[in-house]
Protein backbone atom coordinates (compact mmCIF):
# COMPACT_ATOMS: atom_id res chain seq x y z
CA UNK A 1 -56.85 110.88 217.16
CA UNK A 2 -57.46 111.11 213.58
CA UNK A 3 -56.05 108.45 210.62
CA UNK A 4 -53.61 111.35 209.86
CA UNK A 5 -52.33 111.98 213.33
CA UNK A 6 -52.39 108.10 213.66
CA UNK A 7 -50.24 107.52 210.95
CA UNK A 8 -47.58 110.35 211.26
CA UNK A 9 -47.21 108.39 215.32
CA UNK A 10 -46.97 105.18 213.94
CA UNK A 11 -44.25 106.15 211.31
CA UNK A 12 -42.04 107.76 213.44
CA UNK A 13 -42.31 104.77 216.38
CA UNK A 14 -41.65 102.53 213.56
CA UNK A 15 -38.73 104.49 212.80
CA UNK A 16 -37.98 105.27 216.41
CA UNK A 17 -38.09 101.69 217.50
CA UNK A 18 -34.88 101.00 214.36
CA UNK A 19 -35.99 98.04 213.40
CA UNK A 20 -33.72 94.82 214.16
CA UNK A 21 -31.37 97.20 216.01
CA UNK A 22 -34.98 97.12 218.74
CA UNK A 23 -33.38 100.92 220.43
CA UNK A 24 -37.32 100.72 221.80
CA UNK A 25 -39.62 98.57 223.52
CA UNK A 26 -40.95 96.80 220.39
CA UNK A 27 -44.91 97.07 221.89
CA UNK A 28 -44.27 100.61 220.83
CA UNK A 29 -44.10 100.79 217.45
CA UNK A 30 -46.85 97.65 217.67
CA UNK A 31 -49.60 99.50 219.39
CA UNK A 32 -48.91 102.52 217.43
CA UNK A 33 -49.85 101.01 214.17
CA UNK A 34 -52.80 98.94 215.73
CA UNK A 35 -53.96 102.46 216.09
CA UNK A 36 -53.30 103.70 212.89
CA UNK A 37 -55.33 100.41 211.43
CA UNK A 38 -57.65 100.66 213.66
CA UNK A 39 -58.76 104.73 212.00
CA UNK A 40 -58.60 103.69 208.89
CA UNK A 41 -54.73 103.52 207.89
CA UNK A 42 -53.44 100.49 205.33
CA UNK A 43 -49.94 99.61 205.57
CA UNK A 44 -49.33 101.40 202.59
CA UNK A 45 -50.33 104.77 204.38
CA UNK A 46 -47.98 103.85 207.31
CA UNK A 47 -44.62 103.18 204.79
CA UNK A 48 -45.76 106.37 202.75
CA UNK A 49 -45.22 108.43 205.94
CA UNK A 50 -42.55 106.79 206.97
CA UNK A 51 -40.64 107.76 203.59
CA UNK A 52 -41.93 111.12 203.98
CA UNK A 53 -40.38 111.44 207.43
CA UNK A 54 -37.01 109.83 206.22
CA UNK A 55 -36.39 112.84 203.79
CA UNK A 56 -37.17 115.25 206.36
């Protein structure tokens, strides 16, 4: 998986997982963004992609 493809799958568990509301197993989102750090993604990348996917 690429920092790209990382990042688009750990925005949308993020978003998935609703935050406080916790509609997911909250490992999800979790290991999803280890992921995305771990090829290369900053937490900035991650909330830029999640804002992106918001507007869609």
């Amino acid at each position: 998986m690429d920092k790209h493809e990382a990042v688009r799958e750990a925005a949308a568990a993020v978003l998935e997982h609703g935050g406080p509301e916790c509609r997911t197993d909250p490992r999800d989102p979790l290991g999803a963004m280890g992921r995305a750090y771990d090829a290369g993604a900053t937490s900035d990348d991650i909330h830029a992609e999640m804002a992106r996917q918001r507007q869609s």
